[in-house]
Structure formats: structure tokens, C-alpha cells
Protein backbone atom coordinates (compact mmCIF):
# COMPACT_ATOMS: atom_id res chain seq x y z
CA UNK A 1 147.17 118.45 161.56
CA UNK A 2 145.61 118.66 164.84
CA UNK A 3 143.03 121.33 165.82
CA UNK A 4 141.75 123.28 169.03
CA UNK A 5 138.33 122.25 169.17
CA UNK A 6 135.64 124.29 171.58
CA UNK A 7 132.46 122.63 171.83
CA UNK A 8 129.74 123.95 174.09
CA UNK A 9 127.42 121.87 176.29
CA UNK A 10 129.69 119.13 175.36
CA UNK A 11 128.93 117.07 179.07
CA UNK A 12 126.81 114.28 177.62
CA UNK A 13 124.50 113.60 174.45
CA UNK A 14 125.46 115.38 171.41
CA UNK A 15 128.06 117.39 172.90
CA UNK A 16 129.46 114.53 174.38
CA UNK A 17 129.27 112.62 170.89
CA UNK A 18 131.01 115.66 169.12
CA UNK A 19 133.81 116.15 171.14
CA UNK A 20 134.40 112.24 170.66
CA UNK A 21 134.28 112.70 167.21
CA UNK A 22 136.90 115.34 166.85
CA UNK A 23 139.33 113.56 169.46
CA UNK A 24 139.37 110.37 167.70
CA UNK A 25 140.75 112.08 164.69
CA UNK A 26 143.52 113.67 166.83
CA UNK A 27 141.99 117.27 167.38
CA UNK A 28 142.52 118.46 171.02
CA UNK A 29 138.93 119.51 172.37
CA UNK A 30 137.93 121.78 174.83
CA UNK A 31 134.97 120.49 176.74
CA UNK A 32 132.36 122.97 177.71
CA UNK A 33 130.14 122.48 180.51
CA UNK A 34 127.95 125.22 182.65
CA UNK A 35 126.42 123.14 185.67
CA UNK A 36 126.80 119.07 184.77
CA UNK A 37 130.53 119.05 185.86
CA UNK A 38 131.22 115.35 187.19
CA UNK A 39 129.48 114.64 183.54
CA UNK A 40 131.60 117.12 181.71
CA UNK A 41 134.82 115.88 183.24
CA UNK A 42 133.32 111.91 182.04
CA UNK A 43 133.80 113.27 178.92
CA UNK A 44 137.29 114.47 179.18
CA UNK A 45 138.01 111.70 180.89
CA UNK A 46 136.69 108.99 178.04
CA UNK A 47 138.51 111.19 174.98
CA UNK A 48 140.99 109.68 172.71
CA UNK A 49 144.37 111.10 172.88
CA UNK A 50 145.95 114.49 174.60
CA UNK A 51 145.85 118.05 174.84
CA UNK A 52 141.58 118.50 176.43
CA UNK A 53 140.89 120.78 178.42
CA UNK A 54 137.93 121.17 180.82
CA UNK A 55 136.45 125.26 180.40
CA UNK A 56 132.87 126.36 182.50
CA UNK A 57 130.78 128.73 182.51
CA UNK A 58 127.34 130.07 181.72
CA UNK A 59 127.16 131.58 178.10
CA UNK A 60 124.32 133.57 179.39
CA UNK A 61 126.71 135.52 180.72
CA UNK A 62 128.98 137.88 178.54
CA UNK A 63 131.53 138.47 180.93
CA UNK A 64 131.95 134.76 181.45
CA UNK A 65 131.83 133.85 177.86
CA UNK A 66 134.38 136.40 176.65
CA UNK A 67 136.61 134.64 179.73
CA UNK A 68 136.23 131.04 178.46
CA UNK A 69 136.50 131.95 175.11
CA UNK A 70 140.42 133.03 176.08
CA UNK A 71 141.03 130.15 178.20
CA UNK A 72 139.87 127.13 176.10
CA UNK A 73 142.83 129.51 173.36
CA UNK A 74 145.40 129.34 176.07
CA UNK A 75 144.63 126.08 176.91
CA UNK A 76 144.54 124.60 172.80
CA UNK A 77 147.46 126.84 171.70
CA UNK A 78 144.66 128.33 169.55
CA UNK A 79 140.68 127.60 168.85
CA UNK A 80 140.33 126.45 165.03
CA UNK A 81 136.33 125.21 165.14
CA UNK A 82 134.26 125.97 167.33
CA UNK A 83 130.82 124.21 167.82
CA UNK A 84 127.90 125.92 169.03
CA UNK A 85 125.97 122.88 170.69
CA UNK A 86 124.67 123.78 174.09
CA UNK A 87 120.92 124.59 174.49
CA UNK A 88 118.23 125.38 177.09
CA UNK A 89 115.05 123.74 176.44
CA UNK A 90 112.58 125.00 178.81
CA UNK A 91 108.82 123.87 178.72
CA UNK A 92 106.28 126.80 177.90
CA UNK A 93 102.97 125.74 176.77
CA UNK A 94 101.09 129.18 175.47
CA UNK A 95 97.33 127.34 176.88
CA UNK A 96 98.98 126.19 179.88
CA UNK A 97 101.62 128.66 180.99
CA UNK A 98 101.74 131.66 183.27
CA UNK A 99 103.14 134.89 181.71
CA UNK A 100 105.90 135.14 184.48
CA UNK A 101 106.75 131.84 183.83
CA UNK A 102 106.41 132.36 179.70
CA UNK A 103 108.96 135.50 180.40
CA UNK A 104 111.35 133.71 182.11
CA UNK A 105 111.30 130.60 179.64
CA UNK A 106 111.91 133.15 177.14
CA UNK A 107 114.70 135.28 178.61
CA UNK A 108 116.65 132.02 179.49
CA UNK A 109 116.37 130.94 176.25
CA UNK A 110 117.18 133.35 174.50
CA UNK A 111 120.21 134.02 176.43
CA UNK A 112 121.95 130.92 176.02
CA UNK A 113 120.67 129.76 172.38
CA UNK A 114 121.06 132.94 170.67
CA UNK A 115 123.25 135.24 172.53
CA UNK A 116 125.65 132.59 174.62
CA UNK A 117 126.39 131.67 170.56
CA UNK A 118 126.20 134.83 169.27
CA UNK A 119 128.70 136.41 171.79
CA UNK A 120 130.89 133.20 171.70
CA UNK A 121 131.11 133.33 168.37
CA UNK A 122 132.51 136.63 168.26
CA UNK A 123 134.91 136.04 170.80
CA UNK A 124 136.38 132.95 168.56
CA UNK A 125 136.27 134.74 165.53
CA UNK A 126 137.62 137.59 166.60
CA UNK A 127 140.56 135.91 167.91
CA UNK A 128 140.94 133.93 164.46
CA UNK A 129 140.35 137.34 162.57
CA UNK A 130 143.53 138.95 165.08
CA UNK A 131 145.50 135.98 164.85
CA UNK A 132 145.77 135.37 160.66
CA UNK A 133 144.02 132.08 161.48
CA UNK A 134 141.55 130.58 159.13
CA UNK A 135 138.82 128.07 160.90
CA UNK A 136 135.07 126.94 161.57
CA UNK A 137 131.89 127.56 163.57
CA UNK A 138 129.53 124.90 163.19
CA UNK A 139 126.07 125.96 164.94
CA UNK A 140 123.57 122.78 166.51
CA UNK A 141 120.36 124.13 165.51
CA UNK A 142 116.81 122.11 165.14
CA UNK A 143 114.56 120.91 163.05
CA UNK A 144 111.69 122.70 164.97
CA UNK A 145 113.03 126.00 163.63
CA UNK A 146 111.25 124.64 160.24
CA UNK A 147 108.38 122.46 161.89
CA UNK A 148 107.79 124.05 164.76
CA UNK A 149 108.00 123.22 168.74
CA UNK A 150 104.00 123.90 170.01
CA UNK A 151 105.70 122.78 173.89
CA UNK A 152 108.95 124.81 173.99
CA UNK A 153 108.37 127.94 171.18
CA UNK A 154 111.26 129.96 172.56
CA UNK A 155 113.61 127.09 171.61
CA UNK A 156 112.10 126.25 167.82
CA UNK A 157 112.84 129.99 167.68
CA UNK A 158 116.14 130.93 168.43
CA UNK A 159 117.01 127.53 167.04
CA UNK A 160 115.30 129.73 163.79
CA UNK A 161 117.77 132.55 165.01
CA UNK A 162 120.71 130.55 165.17
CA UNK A 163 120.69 129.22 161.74
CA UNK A 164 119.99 133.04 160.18
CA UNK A 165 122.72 133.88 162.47
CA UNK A 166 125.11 131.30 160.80
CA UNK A 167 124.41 132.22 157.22
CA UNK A 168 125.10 136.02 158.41
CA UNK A 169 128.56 134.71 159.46
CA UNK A 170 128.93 132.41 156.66
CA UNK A 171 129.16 135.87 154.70
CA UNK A 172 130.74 138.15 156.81
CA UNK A 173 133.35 135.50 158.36
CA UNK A 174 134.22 133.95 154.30
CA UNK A 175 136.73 136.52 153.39
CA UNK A 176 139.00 135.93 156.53
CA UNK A 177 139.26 132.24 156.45
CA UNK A 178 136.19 131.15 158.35
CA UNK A 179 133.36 128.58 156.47
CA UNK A 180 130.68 128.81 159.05
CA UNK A 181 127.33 126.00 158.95
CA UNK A 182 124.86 124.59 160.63
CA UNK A 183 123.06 121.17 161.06
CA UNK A 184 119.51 120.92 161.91
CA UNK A 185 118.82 117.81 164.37
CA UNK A 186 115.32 115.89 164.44
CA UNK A 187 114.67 114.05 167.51
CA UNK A 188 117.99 112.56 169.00
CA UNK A 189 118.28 109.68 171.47
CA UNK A 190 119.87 111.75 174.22
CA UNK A 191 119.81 111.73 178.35
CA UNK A 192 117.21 114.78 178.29
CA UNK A 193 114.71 112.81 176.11
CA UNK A 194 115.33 109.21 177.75
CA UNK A 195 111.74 109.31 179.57
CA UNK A 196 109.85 110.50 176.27
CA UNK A 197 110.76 107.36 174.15
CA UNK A 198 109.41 105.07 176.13
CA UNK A 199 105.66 103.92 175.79
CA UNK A 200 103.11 105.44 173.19
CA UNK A 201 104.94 108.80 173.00
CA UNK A 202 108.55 106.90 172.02
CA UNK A 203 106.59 104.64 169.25
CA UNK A 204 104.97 108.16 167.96
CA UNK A 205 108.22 109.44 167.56
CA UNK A 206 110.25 106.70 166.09
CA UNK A 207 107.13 106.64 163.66
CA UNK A 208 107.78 110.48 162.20
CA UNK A 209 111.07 109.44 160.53
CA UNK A 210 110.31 106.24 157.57
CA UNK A 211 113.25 104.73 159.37
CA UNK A 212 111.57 103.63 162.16
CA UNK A 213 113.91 105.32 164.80
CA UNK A 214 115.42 108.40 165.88
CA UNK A 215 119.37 109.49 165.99
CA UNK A 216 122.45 108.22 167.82
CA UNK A 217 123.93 111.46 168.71
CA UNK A 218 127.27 109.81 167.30
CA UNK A 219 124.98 110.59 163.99
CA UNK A 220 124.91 114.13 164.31
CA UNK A 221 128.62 114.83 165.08
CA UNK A 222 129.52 112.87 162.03
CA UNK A 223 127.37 115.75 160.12
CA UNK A 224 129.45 118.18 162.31
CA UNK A 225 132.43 116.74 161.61
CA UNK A 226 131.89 116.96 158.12
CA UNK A 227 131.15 121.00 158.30
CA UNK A 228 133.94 121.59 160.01
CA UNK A 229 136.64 119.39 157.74
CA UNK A 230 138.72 121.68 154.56
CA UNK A 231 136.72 119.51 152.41
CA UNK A 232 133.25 121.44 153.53
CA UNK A 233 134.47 125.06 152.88
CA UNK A 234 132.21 125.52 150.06
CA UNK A 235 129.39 124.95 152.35
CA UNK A 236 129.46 127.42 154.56
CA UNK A 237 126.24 129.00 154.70
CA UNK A 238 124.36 125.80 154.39
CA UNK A 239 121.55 124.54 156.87
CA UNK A 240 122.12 120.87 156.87
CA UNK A 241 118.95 118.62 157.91
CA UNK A 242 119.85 115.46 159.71
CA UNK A 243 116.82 114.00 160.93
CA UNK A 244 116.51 110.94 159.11
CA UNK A 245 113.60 112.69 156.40
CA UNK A 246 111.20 112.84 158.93
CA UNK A 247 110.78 116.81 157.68
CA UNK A 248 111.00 117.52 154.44
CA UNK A 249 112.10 121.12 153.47
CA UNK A 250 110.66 122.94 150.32
């Protein structure tokens, strides 16, 4: 049966690779962009099949969130998954940053990591919860919520957030229907990174994984895909790594 898929920051690289995912196997996808729109709508445009829809907005803002939460349900006859993907990654050095500039790395953030998800989510659920309808939330988190991000500390920790957030859900969400997971990237071959795998610093990081490479973002929204299929309700709850065991939980 086909679903209404909403996946955030879905304009290129993982987002782009997710909403792929879901459209191939006949879902109808709401693509989710805040700024990259001739990118976003290059993802609409490239889906398999009929019934996406094109929703904006900044989930740093509430107001705006709420509103895109009701149109991507208009425009899907319903939301059944929703995927949590978009992220701000902002650099932020402790030695080498200001503290205007560490406040302002940290507010922006935190506002679309934790709280864009955490308000989205509630505006999805809450519609599922109103309308009898029984679904997923699948959260993109990060391996540097476990191993830590030295450069960009505000993202390893809501990335941290997000996760705790998801198991919360996972407990609250179960007895209405909704499995909520997450999946916990490493490093992912993606537009944003392009520049950093080249040279001595791309060697360096294909080295951390005994693989020899990093991702294909197509890699991590098969793991999505997998959370959000009837077959992974009894994992809600989980934190799934998928950085090719280049760090090893205890």
C-alpha cells in the first residue's frame, strides 16, 4: 500500500537518497527543503512515480513547521512516516571561536536539529494520534553523538538529543500505532563534505572505517527504509549505527 512520506532536508545527499528510496517502492513523498529550492525541486523532479509534493520552510520556526506539517497531509492524503533528516552543521571550534559566534552556532543548531524535529514530530504525530492512523518517525542522527565532533560540538550534541528524543517517543508514541527509530550515520559521501575527501584529510577518513571508504547516502536510506517498513515495529526505540564499524559502541 502506498504511504505519505515527509522527509526533511530532503534537497540533495541523504535526503535526496531517502526520498528516492521510498518513491521507488511506490510511497508518495513530500520533499522538504528550507533555502536549496532549484535542488529540492531536482529531487521531485528525478522521483519514481506520482503523488510528491514540494513543502518549505524553516523548522526553526514553529509557526512555519506546524504549517508544513498540514500541507505535506493535505497534499499526501495523510503523512504515515516521517523522516527527520535535515541538519545544520555549523563550524565552532571552542580554541578558535568567538563567544558571539559560539552563541549563534549554538542557537541555530539547536533550533533546527532538536527543536525543528522535536516540534515536527509532534505536529505528525499528533495528526496520526487524531486521525486513528498508525505510522513511523525515523530520526537521522550521528555517530558523533557517541564519538564526539571536537569542530562542530553543538551538532554531535543535539545529534545526542535527537536519538534520546526518539527512544522517548518510541515509548510514548508505541501504544497508538507509532514505532519510532533512529540511525546513526558515520561519515557520508555527500555535497557538504565533497571538498573534505579529497587529499590527506579524504584518505584519513576513508581509513577510520576497515572498509576503506565512507557511505553512499543510498546506504543510509536503505537503513531508513528498513525502520520505517511493518517488518521493523519491534524496533522502535533502537539507535541503529551505520557507519561501516568505524565506531564501535559498548
Amino acid at each position: 500500500m502506498s504511504r505519505g512520506v515527509l522527509v526533511t532536508g530532503a534537497s540533495r545527499g541523504i535526503g535526496r537518497a531517502v526520498a528516492a528510496a521510498f518513491a521507488r517502492q511506490g510511497d508518495r513523498v513530500a520533499v522538504h527543503c528550507s533555502t536549496r529550492h532549484s535542488d529540492a525541486e531536482e529531487t521531485l523532479a528525478s522521483l519514481d512515480g506520482e503523488g510528491h509534493v514540494l513543502v518549505s520552510g524553516d523548522l526553526a520556526d514553529p509557526a512555519r513547521v506546524e504549517a508544513l506539517a498540514a500541507e505535506a497531509a493535505e497534499a499526501l492524503g495523510g503523512v504515515d512516516v516521517l523522516v527527520n533528516n535535515a541538519a545544520a552543521m555549523v563550524p565552532h571550534p571552542l580554541p578558535s571561536t568567538s563567544y558571539a559566534d559560539w552563541q549563534a552556532a549554538w542557537q541555530r543548531t539547536a533550533a533546527v536539529n532538536l527543536f525543528g524535529a522535536a516540534n515536527l514530530s509532534y505536529c505528525v504525530a499528533r495528526r496520526m494520534i487524531d486521525d486513528g492512523r498508525s505510522g513511523h518517525i525515523v530520526n537521522v542522527g550521528s555517530r558523533g553523538a557517541f564519538r564526539g565532533e571536537p569542530d562542530h560540538p553543538a551538532y554531535g550534541a543535539t545529534k545526542a538529543a535527537l536519538h534520546a528524543f526518539g527512544q522517548s517517543l518510541a515509548v510514548s508514541l508505541a501504544p497508538h500505532g507509532i514505532a519510532v527509530a533512529s540511525v546513526a550515520p558515520g561519515f557520508v559521501a555527500t555535497e557538504r563534505v565533497s571538498d573534505r575527501l579529497g587529499g590527506a584529510e579524504g584518505e584519513q577518513i576513508r581509513a577510520q572505517s576497515p572498509f576503506g571508504r565512507v557511505a553512499a547516502p543510498e546506504e543510509i536510506a536503505a537503513a531508513v527504509l528498513y525502520l520505517a517498513s511493518p517488518a521493523a515495529v519491534w524496533s522502535s526505540g533502537t539507535v541503529l549505527d551505520v557507519n561501516g564499524a568505524s565506531y564501535l559502541r559498548t
